[in-house]
C-alpha atoms as a PDB file:
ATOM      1  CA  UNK A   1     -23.060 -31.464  -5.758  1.00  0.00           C
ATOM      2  CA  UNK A   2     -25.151 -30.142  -2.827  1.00  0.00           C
ATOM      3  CA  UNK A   3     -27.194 -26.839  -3.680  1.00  0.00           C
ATOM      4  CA  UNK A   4     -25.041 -24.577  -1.879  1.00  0.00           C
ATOM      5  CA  UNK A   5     -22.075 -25.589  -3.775  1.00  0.00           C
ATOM      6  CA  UNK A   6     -24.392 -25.155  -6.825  1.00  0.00           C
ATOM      7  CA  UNK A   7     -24.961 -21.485  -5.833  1.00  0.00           C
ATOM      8  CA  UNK A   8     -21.147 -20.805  -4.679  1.00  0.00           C
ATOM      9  CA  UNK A   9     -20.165 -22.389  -8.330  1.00  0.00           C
ATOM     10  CA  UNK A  10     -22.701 -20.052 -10.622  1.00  0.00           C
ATOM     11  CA  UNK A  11     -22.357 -17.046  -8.698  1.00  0.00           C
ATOM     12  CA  UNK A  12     -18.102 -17.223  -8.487  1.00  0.00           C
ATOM     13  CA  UNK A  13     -18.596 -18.127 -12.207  1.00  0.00           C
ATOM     14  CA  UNK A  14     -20.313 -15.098 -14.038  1.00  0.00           C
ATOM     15  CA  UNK A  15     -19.132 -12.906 -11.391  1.00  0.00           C
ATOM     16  CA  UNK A  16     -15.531 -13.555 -12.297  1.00  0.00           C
ATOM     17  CA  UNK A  17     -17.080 -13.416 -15.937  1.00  0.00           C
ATOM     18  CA  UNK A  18     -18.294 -10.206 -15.442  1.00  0.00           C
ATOM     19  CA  UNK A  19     -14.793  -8.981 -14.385  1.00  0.00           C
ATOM     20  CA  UNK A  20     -13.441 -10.078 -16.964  1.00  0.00           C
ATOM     21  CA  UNK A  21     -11.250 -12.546 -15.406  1.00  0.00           C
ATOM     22  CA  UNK A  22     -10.798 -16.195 -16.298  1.00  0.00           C
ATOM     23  CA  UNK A  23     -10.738 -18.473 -13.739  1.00  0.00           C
ATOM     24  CA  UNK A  24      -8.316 -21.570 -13.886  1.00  0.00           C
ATOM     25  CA  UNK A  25      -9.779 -25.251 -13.945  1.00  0.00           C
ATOM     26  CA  UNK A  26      -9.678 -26.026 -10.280  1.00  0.00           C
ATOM     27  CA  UNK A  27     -10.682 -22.444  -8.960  1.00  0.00           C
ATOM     28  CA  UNK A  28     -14.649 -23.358  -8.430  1.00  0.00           C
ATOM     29  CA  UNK A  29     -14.294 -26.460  -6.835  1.00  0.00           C
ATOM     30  CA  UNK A  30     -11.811 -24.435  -3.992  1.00  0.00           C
ATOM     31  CA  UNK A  31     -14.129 -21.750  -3.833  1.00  0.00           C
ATOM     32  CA  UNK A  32     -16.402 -24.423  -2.756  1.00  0.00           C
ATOM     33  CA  UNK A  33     -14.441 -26.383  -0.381  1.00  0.00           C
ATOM     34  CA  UNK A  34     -13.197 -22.982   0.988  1.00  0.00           C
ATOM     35  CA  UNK A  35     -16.917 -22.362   1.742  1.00  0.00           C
ATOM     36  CA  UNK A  36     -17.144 -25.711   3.464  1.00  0.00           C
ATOM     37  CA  UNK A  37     -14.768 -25.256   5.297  1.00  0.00           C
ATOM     38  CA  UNK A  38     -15.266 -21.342   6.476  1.00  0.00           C
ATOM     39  CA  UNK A  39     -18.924 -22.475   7.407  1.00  0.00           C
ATOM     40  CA  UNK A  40     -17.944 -25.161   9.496  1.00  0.00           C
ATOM     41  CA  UNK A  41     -15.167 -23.677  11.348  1.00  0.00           C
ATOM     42  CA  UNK A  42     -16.982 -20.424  12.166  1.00  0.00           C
ATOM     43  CA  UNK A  43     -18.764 -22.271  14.452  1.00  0.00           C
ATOM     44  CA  UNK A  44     -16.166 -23.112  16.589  1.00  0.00           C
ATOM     45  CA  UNK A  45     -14.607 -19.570  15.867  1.00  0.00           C
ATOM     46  CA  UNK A  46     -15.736 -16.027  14.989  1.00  0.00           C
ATOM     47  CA  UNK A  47     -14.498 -15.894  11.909  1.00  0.00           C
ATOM     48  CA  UNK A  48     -16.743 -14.034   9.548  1.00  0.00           C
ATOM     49  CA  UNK A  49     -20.432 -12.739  10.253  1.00  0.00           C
ATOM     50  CA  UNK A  50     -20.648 -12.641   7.133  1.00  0.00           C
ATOM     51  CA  UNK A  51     -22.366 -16.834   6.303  1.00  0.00           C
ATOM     52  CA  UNK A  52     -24.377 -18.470   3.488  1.00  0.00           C
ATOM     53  CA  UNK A  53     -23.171 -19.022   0.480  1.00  0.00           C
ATOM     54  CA  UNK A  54     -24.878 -16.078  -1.955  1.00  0.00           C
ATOM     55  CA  UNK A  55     -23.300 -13.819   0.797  1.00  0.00           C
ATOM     56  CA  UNK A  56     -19.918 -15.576   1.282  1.00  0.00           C
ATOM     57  CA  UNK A  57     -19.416 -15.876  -2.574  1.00  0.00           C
ATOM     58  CA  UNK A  58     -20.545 -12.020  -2.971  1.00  0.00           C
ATOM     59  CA  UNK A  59     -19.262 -10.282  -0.059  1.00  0.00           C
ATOM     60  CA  UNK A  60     -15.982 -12.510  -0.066  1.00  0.00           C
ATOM     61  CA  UNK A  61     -15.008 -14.057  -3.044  1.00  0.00           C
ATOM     62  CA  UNK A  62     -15.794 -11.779  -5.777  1.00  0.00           C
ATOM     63  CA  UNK A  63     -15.045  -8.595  -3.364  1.00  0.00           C
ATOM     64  CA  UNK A  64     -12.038 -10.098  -3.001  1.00  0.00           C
ATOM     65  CA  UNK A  65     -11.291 -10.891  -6.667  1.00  0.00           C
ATOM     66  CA  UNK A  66     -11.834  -7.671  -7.639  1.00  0.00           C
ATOM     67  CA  UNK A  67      -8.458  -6.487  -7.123  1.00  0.00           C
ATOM     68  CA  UNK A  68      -7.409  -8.239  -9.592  1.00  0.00           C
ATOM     69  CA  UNK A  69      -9.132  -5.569 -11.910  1.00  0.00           C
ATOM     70  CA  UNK A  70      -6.717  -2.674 -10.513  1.00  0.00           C
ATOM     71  CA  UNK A  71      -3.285  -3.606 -11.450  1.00  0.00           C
ATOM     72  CA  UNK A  72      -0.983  -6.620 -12.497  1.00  0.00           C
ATOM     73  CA  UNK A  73      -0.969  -9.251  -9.790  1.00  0.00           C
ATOM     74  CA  UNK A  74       0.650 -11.761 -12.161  1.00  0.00           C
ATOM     75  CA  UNK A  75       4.442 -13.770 -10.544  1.00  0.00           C
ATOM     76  CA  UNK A  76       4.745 -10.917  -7.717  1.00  0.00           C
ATOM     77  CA  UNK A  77       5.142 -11.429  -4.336  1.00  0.00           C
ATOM     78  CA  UNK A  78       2.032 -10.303  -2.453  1.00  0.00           C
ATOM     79  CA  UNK A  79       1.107  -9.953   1.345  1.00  0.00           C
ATOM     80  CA  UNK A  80      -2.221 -10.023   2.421  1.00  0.00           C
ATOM     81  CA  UNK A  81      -1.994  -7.767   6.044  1.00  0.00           C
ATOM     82  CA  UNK A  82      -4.562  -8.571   8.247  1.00  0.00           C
ATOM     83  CA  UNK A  83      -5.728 -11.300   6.176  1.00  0.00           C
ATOM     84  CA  UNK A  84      -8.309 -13.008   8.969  1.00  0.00           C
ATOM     85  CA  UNK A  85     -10.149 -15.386   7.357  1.00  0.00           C
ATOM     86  CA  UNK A  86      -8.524 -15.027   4.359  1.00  0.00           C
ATOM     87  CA  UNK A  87      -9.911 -12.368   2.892  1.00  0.00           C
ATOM     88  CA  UNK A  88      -8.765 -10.914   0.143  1.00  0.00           C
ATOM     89  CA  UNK A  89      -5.674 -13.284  -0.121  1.00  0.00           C
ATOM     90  CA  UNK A  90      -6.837 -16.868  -0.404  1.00  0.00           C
ATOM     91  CA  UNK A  91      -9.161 -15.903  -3.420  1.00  0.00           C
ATOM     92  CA  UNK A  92      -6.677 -14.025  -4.745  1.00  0.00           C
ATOM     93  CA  UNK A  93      -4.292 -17.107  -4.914  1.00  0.00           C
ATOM     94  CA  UNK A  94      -7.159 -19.362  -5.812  1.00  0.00           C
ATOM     95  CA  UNK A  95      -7.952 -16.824  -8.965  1.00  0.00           C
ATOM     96  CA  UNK A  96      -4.391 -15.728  -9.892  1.00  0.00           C
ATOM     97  CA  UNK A  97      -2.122 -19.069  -8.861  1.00  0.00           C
ATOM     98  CA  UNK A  98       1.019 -17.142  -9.718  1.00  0.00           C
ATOM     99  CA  UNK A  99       1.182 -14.769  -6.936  1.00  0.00           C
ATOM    100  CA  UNK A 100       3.711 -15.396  -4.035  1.00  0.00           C
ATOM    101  CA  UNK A 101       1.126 -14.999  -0.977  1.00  0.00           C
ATOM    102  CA  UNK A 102       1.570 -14.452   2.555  1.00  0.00           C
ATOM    103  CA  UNK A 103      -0.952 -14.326   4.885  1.00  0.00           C
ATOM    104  CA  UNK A 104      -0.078 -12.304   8.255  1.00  0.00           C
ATOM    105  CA  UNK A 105      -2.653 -12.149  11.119  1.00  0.00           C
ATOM    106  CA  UNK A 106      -1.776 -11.454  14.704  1.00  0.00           C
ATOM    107  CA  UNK A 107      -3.931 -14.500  16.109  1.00  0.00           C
ATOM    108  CA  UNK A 108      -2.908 -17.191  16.033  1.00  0.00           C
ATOM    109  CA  UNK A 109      -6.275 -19.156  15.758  1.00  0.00           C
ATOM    110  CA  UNK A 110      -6.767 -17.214  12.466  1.00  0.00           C
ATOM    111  CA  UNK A 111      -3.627 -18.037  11.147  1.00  0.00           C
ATOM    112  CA  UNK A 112      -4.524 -21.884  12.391  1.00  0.00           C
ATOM    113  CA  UNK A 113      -7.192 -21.845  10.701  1.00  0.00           C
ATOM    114  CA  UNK A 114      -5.709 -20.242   7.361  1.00  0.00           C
ATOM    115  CA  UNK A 115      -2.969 -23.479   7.337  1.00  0.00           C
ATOM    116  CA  UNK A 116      -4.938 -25.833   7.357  1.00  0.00           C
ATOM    117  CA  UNK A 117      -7.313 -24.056   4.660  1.00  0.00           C
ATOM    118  CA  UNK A 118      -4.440 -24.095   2.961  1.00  0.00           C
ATOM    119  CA  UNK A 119      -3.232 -27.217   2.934  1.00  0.00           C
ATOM    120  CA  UNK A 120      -6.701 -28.309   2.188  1.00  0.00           C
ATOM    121  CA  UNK A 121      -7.215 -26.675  -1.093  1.00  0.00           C
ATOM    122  CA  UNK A 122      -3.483 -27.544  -1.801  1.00  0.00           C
ATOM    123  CA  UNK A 123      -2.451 -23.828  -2.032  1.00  0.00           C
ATOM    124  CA  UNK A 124       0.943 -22.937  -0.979  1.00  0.00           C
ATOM    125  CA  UNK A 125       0.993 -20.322   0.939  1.00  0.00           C
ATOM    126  CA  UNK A 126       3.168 -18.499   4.113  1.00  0.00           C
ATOM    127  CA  UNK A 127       0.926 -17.983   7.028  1.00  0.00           C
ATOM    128  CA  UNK A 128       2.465 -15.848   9.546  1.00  0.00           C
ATOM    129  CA  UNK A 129       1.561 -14.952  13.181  1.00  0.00           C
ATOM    130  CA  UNK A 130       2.729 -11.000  13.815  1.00  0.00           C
ATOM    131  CA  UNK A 131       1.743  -7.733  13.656  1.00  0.00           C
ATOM    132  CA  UNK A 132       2.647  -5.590  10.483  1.00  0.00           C
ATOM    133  CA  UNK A 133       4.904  -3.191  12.400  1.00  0.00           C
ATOM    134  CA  UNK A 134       6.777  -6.054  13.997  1.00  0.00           C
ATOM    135  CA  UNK A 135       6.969  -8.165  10.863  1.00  0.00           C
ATOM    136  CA  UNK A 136       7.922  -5.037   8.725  1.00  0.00           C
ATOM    137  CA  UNK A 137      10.743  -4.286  11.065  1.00  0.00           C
ATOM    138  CA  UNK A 138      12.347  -7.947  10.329  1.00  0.00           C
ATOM    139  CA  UNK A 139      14.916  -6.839   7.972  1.00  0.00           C
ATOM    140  CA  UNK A 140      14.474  -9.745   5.123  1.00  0.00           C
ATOM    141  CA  UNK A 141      10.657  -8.630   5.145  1.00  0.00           C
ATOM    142  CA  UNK A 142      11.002  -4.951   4.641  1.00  0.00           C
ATOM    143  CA  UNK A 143      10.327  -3.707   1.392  1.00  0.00           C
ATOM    144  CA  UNK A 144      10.263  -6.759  -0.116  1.00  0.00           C
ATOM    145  CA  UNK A 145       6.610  -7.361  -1.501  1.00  0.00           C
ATOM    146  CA  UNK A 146       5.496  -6.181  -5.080  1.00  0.00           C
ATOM    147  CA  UNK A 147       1.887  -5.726  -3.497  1.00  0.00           C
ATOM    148  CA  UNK A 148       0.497  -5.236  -0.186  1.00  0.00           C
ATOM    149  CA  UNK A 149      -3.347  -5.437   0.463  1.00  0.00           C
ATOM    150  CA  UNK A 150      -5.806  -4.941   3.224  1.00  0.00           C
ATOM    151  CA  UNK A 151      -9.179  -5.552   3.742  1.00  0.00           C
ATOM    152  CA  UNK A 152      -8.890  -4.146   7.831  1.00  0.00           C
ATOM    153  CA  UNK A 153     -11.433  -1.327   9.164  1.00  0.00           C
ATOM    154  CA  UNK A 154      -8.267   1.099  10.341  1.00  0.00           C
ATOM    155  CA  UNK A 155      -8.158   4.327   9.171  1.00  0.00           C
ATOM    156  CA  UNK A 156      -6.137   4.598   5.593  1.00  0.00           C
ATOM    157  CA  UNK A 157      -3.384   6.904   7.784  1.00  0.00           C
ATOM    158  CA  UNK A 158      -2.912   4.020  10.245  1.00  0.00           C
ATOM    159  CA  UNK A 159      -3.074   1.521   7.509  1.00  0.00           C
ATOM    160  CA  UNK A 160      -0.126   3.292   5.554  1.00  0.00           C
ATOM    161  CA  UNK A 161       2.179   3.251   8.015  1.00  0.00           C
ATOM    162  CA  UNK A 162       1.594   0.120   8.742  1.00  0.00           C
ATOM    163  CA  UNK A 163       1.299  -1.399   4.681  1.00  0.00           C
ATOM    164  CA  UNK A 164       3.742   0.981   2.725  1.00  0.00           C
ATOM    165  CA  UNK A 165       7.243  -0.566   4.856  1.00  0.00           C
ATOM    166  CA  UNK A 166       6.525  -3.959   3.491  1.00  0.00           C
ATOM    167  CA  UNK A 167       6.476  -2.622  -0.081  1.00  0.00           C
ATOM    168  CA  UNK A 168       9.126  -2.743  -2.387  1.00  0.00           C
ATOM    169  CA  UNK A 169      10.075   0.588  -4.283  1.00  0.00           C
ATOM    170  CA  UNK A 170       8.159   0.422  -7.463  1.00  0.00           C
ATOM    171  CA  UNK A 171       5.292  -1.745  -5.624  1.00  0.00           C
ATOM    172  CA  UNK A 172       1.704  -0.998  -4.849  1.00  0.00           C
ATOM    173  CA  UNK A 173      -0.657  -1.038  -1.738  1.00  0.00           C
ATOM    174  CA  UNK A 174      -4.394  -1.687  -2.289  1.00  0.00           C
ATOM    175  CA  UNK A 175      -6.701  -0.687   0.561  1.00  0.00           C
ATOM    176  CA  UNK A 176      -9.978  -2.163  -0.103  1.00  0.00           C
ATOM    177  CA  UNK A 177     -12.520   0.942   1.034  1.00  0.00           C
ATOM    178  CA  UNK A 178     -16.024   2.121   0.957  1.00  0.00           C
ATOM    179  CA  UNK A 179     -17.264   4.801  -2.042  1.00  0.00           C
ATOM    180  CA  UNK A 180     -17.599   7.296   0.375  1.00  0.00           C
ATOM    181  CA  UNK A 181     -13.589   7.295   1.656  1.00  0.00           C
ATOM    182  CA  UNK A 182     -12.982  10.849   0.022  1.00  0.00           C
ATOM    183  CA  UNK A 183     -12.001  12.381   3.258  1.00  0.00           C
ATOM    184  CA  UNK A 184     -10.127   9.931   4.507  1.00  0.00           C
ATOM    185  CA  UNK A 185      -8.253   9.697   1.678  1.00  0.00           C
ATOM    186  CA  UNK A 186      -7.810  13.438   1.672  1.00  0.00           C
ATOM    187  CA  UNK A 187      -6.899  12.802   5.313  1.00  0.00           C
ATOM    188  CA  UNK A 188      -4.136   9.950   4.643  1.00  0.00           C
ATOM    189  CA  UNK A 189      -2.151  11.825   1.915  1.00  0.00           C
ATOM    190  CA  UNK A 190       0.803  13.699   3.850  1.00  0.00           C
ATOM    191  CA  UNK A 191       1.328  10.604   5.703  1.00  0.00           C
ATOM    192  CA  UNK A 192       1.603   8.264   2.805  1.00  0.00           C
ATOM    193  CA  UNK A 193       3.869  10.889   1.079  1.00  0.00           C
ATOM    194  CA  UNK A 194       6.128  10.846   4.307  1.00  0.00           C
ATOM    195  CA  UNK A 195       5.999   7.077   4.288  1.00  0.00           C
ATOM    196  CA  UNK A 196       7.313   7.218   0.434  1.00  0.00           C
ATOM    197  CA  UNK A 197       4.479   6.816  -1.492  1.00  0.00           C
ATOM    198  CA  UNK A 198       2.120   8.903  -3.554  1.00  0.00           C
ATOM    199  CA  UNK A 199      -1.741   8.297  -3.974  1.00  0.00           C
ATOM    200  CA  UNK A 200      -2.505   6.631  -7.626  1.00  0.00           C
ATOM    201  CA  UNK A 201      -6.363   6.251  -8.141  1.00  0.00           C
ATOM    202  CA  UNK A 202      -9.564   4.865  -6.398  1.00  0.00           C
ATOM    203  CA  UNK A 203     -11.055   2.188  -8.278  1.00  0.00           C
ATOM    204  CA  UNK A 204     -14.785   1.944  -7.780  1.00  0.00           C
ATOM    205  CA  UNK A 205     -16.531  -1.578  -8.793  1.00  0.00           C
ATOM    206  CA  UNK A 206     -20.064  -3.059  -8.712  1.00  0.00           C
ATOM    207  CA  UNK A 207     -20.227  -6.437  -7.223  1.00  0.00           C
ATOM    208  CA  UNK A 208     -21.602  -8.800  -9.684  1.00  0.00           C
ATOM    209  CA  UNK A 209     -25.119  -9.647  -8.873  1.00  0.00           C
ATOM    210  CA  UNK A 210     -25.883  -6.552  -6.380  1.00  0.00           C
ATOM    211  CA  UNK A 211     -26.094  -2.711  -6.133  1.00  0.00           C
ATOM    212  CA  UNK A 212     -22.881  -2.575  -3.843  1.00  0.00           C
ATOM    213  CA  UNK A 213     -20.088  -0.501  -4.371  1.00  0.00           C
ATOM    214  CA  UNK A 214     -16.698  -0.524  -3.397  1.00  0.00           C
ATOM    215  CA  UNK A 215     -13.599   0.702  -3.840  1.00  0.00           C
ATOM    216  CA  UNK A 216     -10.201  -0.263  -4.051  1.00  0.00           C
ATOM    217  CA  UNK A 217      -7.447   2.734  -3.258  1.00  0.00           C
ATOM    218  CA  UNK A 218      -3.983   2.157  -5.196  1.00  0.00           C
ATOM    219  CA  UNK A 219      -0.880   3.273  -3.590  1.00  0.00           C
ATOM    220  CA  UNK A 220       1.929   3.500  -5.331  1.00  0.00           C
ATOM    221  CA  UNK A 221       5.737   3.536  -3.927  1.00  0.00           C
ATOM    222  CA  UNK A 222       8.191   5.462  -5.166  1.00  0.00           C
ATOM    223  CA  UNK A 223      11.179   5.713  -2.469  1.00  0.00           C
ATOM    224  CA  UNK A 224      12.048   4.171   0.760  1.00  0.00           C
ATOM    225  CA  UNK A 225      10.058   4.311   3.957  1.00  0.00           C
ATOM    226  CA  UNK A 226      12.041   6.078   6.284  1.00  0.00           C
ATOM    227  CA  UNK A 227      13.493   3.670   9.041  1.00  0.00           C
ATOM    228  CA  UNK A 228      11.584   4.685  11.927  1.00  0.00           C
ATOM    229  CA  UNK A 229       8.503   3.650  10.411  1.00  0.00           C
ATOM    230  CA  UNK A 230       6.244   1.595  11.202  1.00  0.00           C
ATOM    231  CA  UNK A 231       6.293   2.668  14.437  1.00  0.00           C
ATOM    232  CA  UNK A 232       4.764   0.508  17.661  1.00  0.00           C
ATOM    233  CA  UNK A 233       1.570   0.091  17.331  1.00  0.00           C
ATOM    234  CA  UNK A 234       0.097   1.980  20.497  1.00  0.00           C
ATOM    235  CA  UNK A 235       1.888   5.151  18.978  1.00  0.00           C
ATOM    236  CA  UNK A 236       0.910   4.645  15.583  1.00  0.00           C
ATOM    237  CA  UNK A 237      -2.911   4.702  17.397  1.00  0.00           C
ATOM    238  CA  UNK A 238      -2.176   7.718  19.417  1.00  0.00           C
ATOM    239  CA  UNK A 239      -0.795  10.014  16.776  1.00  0.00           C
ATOM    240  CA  UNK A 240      -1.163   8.778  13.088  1.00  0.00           C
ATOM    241  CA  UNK A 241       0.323  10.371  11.183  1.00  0.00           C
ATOM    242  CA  UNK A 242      -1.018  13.618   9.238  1.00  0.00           C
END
C-alpha cells in the first residue's frame, strides 16, 4: 500500500469512527481506488480542485458521509442531483450499500466518468445525463425518490424547485450548506412550502480532523409538488421563487 492510500485509509477510518458510522469490509479499499482514480482522471478533466488525498478524504469523503448522520438512508431510493464527481453519492453508496443511487449530471463527461467509477469499484449504480427539471418532468421519475441530495452552489430557492419534484411524499431533501446559510434559508421557505414541503432542521457537523463546519439542511415533504414545477431552467434563474 502506497502512502497516500495509507493516509486515505486512516483518515476515512476514524473519521467515519468519529461519526459514529461503521463502515462495511470493502468500503476503505474503494475509498482508495476512488481516489486513484479521481486523481488521475482530473487531469484529463476538471473535475474537482479540490486534490491530495488528506483533502480529497476530508473535503469529499467524510463531507460527504456525513449525511448519513441526519436521517435514515438505509433500502431507500436516493438521487444524488448534480452529483459531478460524485460527490456526495458515490460515498454514500460506498458507506451505506443499501441505498438505491442515481447519479444525474447534465455533462455528459461527468456522468462518463461516474460509469466507469462505477463499474470499477463494482457499485451499481444509475448514471443519468439530464437536467433535474427535465428528468423530474419524466413521469416514472417524479416523486419517486425517498431522498434527494445536493452538494451544487445554487441558491436553496433554486435548488428546491429543482430537488423537492423528485421526492416522494413522506421523503426528504438534504442540501449540503455552509454555517452561515441563515438567510438563505429564511429566503427559501415560501418557495419550498409552495413546492410541498416544509423546512425540518439544519444539521451542523465538524469534519473529523479539522475546524470546518458545515451544514446539512433537511427538507421534509409532505404533499405533492404542484405540476408546473420544476419549471425550465432559464425561468427558474430569472424569477425563483419567493
Amino acid at each position: 500500500m502506497n502512502y497516500f492510500n495509507e493516509e486515505i485509509a486512516t483518515i476515512t477510518a476514524k473519521g467515519a469512527e468519529s461519526f459514529g458510522i461503521l463502515l462495511p469490509s470493502d468500503a476503505i479499499s474503494k475509498f482508495q481506488r476512488y481516489f486513484e482514480i479521481l486523481e488521475a482522471k482530473n487531469k484529463e478533466i476538471n473535475l474537482t480542485a479540490i486534490t491530495g488525498a488528506k483533502d480529497v478524504a476530508v473535503m469529499h469523503f467524510l463531507d460527504s458521509i456525513a449525511l448519513l448522520t441526519t436521517t435514515d438512508f438505509k433500502g431507500l431510493r436516493v438521487i444524488d442531483i448534480g452529483s459531478g464527481a460524485g460527490f456526495p453519492g458515490v460515498p454514500l453508496k460506498i458507506t451505506e450499500p443499501s441505498i438505491d443511487i442515481t447519479l444525474l449530471d447534465s455533462l455528459g463527461k461527468r456522468i462518463d466518468f461516474l460509469s466507469e467509477l462505477c463499474a470499477e469499484l463494482e457499485i451499481d449504480a444509475s448514471c443519468v445525463t439530464a437536467r433535474a427539471e427535465g428528468f423530474a418532468c419524466e413521469g416514472a421519475n417524479r416523486e419517486s425518490f425517498g431522498i434527494a441530495v445536493t452538494r451544487a452552489v445554487a441558491r436553496l430557492n433554486i435548488l428546491a424547485e429543482l430537488c423537492l419534484p423528485l421526492v416522494e411524499v413522506g421523503g426528504t431533501f438534504i442540501a449540503m450548506k455552509s454555517t452561515d446559510s441563515n438567510e438563505e434559508i429564511g429566503e427559501a421557505i415560501t418557495a419550498i412550502e409552495t413546492l410541498g414541503a416544509e423546512f425540518s432542521r439544519c444539521v451542523d457537523y465538524k469534519i473529523p480532523g479539522t475546524g470546518i463546519m458545515h451544514r446539512a439542511v433537511v427538507i421534509k415533504k409532505v404533499s405533492e409538488t404542484p405540476e408546473k414545477y420544476p419549471r425550465r431552467f432559464a425561468r427558474i434563474a430569472k424569477s425563483p421563487l419567493k
